[in-house]
Every structure is written in C-alpha cells, then in structure tokens.
N, C-alpha and C. Protein backbone atom coordinates (compact mmCIF):
# COMPACT_ATOMS: atom_id res chain seq x y z
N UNK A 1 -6.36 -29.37 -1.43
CA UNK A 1 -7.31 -28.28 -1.60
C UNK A 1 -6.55 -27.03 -2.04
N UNK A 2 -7.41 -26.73 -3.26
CA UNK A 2 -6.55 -25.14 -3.74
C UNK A 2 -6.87 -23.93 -2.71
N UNK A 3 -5.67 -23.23 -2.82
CA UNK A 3 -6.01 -22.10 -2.01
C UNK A 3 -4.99 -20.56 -2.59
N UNK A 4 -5.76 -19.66 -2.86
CA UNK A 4 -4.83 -18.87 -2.98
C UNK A 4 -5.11 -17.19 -1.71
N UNK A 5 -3.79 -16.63 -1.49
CA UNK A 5 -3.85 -16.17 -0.99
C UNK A 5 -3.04 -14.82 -1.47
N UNK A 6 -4.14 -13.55 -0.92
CA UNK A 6 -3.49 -12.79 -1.28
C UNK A 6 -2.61 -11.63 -0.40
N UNK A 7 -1.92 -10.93 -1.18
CA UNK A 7 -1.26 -9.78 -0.06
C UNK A 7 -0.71 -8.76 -0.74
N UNK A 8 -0.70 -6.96 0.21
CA UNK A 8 0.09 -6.14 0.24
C UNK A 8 -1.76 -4.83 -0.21
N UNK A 9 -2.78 -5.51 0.12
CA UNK A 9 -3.61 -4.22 0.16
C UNK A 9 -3.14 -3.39 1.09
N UNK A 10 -4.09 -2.29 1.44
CA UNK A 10 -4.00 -1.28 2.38
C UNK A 10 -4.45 0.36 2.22
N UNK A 11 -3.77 1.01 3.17
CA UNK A 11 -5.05 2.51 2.81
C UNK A 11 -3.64 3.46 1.87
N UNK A 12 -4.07 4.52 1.44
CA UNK A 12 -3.24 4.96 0.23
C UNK A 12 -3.78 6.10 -0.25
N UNK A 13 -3.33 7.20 -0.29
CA UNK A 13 -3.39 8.47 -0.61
C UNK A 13 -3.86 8.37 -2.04
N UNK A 14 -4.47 9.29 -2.86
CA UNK A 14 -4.66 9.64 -3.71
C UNK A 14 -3.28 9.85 -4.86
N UNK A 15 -2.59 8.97 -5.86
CA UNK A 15 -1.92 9.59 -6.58
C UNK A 15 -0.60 8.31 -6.51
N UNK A 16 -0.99 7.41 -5.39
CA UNK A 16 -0.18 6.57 -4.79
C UNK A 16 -0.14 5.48 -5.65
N UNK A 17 0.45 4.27 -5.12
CA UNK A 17 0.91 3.24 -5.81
C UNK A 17 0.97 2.12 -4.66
N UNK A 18 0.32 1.11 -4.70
CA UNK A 18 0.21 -0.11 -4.28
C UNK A 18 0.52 -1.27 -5.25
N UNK A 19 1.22 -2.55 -4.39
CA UNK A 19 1.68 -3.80 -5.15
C UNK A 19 0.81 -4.71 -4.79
N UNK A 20 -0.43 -5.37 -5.05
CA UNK A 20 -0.92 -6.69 -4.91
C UNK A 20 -0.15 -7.69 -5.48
N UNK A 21 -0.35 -9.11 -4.41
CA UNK A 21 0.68 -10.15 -4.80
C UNK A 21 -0.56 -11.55 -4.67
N UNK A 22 -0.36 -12.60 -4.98
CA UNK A 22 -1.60 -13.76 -4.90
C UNK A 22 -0.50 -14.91 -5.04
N UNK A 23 -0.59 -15.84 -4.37
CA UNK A 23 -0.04 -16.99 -4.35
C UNK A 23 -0.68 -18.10 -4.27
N UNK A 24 -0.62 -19.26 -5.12
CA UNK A 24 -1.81 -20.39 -4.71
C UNK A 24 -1.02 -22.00 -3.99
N UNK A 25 -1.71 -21.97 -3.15
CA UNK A 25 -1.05 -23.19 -2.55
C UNK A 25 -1.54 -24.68 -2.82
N UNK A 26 -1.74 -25.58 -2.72
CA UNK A 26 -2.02 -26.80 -2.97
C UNK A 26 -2.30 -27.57 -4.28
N UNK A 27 -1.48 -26.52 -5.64
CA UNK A 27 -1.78 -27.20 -6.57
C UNK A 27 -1.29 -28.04 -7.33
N UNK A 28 -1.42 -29.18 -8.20
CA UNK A 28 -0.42 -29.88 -8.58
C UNK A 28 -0.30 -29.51 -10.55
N UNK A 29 -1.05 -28.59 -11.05
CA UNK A 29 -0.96 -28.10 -11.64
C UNK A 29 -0.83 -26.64 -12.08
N UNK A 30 -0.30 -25.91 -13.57
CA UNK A 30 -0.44 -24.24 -13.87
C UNK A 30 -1.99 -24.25 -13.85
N UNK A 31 -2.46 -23.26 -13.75
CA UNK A 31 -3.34 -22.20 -14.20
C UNK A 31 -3.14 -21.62 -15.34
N UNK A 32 -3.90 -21.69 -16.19
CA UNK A 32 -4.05 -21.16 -17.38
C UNK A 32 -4.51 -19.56 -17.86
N UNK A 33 -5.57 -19.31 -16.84
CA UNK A 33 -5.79 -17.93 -16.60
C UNK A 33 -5.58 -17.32 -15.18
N UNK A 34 -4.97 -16.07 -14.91
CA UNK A 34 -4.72 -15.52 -13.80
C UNK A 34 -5.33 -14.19 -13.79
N UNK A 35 -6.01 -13.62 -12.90
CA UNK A 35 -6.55 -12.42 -12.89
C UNK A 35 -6.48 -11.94 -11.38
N UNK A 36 -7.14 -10.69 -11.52
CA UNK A 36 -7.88 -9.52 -10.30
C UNK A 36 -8.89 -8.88 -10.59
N UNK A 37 -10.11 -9.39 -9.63
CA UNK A 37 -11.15 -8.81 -9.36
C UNK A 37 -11.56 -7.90 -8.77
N UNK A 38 -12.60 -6.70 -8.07
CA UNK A 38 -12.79 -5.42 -7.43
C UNK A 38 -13.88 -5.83 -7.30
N UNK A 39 -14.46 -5.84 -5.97
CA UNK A 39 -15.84 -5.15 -5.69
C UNK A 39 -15.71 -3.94 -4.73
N UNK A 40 -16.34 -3.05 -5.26
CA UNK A 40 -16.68 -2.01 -4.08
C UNK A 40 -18.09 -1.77 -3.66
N UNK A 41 -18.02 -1.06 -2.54
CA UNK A 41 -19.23 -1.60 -1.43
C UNK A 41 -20.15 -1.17 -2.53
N UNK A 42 -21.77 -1.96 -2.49
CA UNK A 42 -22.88 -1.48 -2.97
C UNK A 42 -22.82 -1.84 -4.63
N UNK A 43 -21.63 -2.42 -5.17
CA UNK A 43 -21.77 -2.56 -6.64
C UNK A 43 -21.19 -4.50 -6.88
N UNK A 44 -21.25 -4.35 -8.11
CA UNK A 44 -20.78 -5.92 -8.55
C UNK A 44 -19.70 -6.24 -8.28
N UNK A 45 -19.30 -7.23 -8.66
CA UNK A 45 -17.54 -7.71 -9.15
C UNK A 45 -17.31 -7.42 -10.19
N UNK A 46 -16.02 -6.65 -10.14
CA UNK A 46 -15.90 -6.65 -11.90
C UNK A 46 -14.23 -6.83 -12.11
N UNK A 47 -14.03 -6.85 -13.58
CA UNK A 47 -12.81 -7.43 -13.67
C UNK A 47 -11.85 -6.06 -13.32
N UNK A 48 -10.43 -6.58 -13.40
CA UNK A 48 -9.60 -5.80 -13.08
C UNK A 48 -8.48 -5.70 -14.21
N UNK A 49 -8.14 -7.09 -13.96
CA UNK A 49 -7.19 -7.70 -15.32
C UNK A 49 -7.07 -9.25 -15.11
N UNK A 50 -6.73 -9.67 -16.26
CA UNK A 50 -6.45 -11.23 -16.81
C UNK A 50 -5.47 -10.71 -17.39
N UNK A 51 -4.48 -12.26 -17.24
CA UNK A 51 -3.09 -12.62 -17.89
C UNK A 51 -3.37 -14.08 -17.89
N UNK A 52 -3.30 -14.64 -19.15
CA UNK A 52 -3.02 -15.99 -19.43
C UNK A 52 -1.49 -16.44 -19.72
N UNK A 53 -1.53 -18.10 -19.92
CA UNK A 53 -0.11 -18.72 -19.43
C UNK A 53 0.56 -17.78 -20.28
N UNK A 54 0.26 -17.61 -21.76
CA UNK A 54 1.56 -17.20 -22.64
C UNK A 54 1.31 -15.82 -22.62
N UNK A 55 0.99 -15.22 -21.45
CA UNK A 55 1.31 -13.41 -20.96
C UNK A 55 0.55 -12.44 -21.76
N UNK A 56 -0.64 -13.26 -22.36
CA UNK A 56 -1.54 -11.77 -23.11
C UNK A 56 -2.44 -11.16 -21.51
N UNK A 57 -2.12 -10.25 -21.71
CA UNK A 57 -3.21 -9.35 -20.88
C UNK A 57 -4.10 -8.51 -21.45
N UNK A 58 -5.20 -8.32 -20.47
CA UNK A 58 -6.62 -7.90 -20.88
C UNK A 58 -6.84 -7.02 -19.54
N UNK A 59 -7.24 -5.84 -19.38
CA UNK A 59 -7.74 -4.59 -18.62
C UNK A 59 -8.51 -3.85 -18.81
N UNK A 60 -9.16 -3.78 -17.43
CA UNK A 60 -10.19 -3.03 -17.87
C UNK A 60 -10.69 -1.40 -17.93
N UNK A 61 -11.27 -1.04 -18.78
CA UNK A 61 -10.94 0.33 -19.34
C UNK A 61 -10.46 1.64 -18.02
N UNK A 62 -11.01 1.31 -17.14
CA UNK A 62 -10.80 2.55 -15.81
C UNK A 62 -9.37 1.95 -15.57
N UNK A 63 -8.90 1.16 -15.32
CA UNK A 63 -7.33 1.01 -15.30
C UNK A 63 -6.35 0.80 -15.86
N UNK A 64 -6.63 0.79 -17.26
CA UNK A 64 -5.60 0.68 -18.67
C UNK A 64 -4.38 1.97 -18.36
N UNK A 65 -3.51 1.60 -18.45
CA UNK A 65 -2.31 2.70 -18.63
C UNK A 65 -1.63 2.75 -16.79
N UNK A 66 -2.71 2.96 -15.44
CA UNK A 66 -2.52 2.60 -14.60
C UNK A 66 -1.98 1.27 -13.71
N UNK A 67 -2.50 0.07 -13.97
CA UNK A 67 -2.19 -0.79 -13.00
C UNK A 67 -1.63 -1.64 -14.49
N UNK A 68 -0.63 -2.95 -13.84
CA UNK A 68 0.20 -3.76 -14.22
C UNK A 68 0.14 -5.30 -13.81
N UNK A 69 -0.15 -5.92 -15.01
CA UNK A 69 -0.74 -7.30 -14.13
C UNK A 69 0.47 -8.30 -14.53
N UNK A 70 1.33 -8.90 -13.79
CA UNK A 70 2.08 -9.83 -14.48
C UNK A 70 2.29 -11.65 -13.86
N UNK A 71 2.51 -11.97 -14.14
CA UNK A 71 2.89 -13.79 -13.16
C UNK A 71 3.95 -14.51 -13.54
N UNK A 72 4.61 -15.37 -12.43
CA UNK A 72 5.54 -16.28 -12.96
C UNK A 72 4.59 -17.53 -13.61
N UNK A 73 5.10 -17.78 -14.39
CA UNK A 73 4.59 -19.27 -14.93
C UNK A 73 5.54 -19.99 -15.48
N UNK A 74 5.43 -21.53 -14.92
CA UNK A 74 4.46 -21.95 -14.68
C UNK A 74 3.83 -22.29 -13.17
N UNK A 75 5.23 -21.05 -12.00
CA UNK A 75 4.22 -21.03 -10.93
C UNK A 75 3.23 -20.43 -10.47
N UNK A 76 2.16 -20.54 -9.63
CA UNK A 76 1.39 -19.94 -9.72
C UNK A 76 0.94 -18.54 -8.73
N UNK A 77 1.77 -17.88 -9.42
CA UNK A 77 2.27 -16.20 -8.55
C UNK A 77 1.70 -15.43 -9.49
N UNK A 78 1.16 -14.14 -9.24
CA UNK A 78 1.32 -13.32 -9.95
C UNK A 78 1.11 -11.76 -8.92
N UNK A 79 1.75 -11.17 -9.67
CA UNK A 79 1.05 -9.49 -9.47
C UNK A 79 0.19 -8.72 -9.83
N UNK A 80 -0.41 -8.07 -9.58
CA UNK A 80 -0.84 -6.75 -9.83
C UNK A 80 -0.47 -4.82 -9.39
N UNK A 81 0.59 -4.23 -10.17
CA UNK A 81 1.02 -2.98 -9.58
C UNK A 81 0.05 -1.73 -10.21
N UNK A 82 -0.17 -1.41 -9.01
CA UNK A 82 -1.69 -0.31 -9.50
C UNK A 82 -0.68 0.97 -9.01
N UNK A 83 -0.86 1.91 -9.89
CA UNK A 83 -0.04 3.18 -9.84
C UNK A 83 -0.74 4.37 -10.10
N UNK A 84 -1.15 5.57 -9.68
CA UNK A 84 -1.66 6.65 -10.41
C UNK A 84 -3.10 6.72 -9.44
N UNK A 85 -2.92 5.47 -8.31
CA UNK A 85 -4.73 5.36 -7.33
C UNK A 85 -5.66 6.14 -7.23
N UNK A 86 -6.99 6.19 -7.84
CA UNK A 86 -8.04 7.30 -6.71
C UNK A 86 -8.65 6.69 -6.37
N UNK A 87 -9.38 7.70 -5.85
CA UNK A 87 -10.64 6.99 -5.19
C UNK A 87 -11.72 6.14 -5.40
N UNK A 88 -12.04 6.09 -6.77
CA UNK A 88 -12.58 5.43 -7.38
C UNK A 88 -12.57 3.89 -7.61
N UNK A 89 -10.63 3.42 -7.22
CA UNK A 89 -10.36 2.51 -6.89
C UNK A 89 -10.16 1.54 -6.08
N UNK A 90 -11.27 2.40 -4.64
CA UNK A 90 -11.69 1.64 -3.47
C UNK A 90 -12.15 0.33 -3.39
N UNK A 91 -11.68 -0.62 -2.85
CA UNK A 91 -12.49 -1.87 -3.35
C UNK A 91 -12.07 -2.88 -2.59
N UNK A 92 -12.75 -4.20 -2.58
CA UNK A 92 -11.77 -5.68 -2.10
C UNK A 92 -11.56 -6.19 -3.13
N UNK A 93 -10.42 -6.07 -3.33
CA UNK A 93 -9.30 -6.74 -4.47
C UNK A 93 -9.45 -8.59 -4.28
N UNK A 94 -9.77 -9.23 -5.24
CA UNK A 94 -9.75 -10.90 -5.10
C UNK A 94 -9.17 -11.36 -6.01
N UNK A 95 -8.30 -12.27 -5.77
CA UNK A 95 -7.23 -13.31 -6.68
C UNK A 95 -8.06 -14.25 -7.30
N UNK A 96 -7.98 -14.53 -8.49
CA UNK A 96 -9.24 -15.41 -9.26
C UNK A 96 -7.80 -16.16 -10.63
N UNK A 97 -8.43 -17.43 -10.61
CA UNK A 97 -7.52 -18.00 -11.46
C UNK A 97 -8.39 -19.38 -12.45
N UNK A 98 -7.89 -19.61 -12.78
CA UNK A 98 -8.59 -20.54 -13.40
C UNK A 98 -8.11 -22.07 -14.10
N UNK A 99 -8.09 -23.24 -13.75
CA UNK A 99 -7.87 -24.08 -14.47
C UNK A 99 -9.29 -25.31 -14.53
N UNK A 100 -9.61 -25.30 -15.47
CA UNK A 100 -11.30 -26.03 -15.63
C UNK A 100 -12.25 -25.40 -14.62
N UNK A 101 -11.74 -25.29 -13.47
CA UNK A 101 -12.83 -24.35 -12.01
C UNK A 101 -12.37 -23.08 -12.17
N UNK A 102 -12.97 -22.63 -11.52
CA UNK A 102 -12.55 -21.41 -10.86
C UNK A 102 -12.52 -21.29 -9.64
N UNK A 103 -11.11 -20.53 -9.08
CA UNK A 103 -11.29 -20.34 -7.90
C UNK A 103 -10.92 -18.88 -7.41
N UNK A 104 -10.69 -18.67 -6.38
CA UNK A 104 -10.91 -17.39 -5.64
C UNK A 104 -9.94 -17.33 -4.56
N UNK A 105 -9.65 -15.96 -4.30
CA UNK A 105 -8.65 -15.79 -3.16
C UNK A 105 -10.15 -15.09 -2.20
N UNK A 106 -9.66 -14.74 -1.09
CA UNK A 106 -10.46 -14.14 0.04
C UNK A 106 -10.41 -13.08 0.21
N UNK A 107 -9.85 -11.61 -0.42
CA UNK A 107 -9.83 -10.58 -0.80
C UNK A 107 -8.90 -9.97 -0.05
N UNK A 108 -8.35 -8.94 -0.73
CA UNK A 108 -7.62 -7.66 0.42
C UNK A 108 -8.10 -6.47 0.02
N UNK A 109 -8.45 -5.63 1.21
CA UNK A 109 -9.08 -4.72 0.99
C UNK A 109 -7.93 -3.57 0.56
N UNK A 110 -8.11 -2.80 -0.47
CA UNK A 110 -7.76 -1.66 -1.00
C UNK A 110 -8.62 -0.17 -0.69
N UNK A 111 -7.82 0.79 -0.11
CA UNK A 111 -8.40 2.25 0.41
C UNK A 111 -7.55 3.55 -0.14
N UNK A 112 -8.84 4.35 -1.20
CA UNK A 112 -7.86 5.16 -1.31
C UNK A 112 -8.39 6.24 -0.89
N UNK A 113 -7.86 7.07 -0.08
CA UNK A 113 -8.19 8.44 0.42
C UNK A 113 -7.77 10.03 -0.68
N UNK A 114 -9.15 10.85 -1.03
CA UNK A 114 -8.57 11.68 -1.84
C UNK A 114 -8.19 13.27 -1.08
C-alpha cells in the first residue's frame, strides 16, 4: 500500500521561510508527477506546484518567484521551499503524486502569522 508522508509544516511569521518535505513509502515504482497542494479553511484545493520525472515545473501564479519545488528521482522524495510567507499562505499543505492513480499525503498544516 502506497503511502506518502509528509513533514516540516508549522506556525511562521510573516516574511519567513519554511521547508516542506513528502516521502512515499511502499512503492515499487517512480512517480511520474510530483506536486503540492493548499487548502485553506472555507475554500478549494488548489495547486501549489508540479514537477515531473524530467524536472519541468509548473506554479502557481500567487507563488511563482516565492516557493521552490524540487525531487530526487527516481526516488520518490521531493521538496517544497516556500520563502517570502504571508498570510495568505495559510493552509494544509498535501503531498499528491501521481503514477496512473493518484494519491495523497494527509496534510501538514502551514500558519502564517502577519
């Protein structure tokens, strides 16, 4: 059973810099697409960033220039370094990956205080 798990949310000043990390356990294959998702309370899921195997990344416009999405491949690690935080970027952060399914991490919550 796939599982990924994530780590290094937490609460964070305005202006700050947090490292999200996602690790997937039980797989016997890469992932082809790797991303980070956001929901914050009262709104959708929405994307954060995608990185596929051969390292194109895709972000989304409120965090372009700010956060940093990268992964080892072909294990299945990756990061996300969010730098420059506001408040705006309150949210539960979820590890989402993809090979034919999709699957999901269980979120870490991200807090930013302005």
């Amino acid at each position: 059973q796939v599982q990924l798990v994530e780590s290094g949310g937490g609460l964070v000043q305005a202006g700050e810099s947090l490292r999200l990390s996602c690790a997937a356990f039980g797989t016997i294959f890469s992932f082809t697409d790797m991303g980070w998702y956001r929901q914050a309370p009262g709104k959708q899921r929405e994307l954060v960033a995608i990185i596929t195997s051969s390292g194109r990344t895709n972000y989304a416009a409120p965090v372009k220039g700010r956060f940093t999405i990268s992964r080892d491949y072909p294990e299945n690690t990756e990061t996300l370094q969010m730098n420059g935080l506001k408040p705006e970027d309150t949210a539960v952060y979820y590890c989402y990956s993809l090979y034919v399914d999709e699957y999901w991490g269980q979120g870490t919550q991200v807090t930013v205080s302005s």
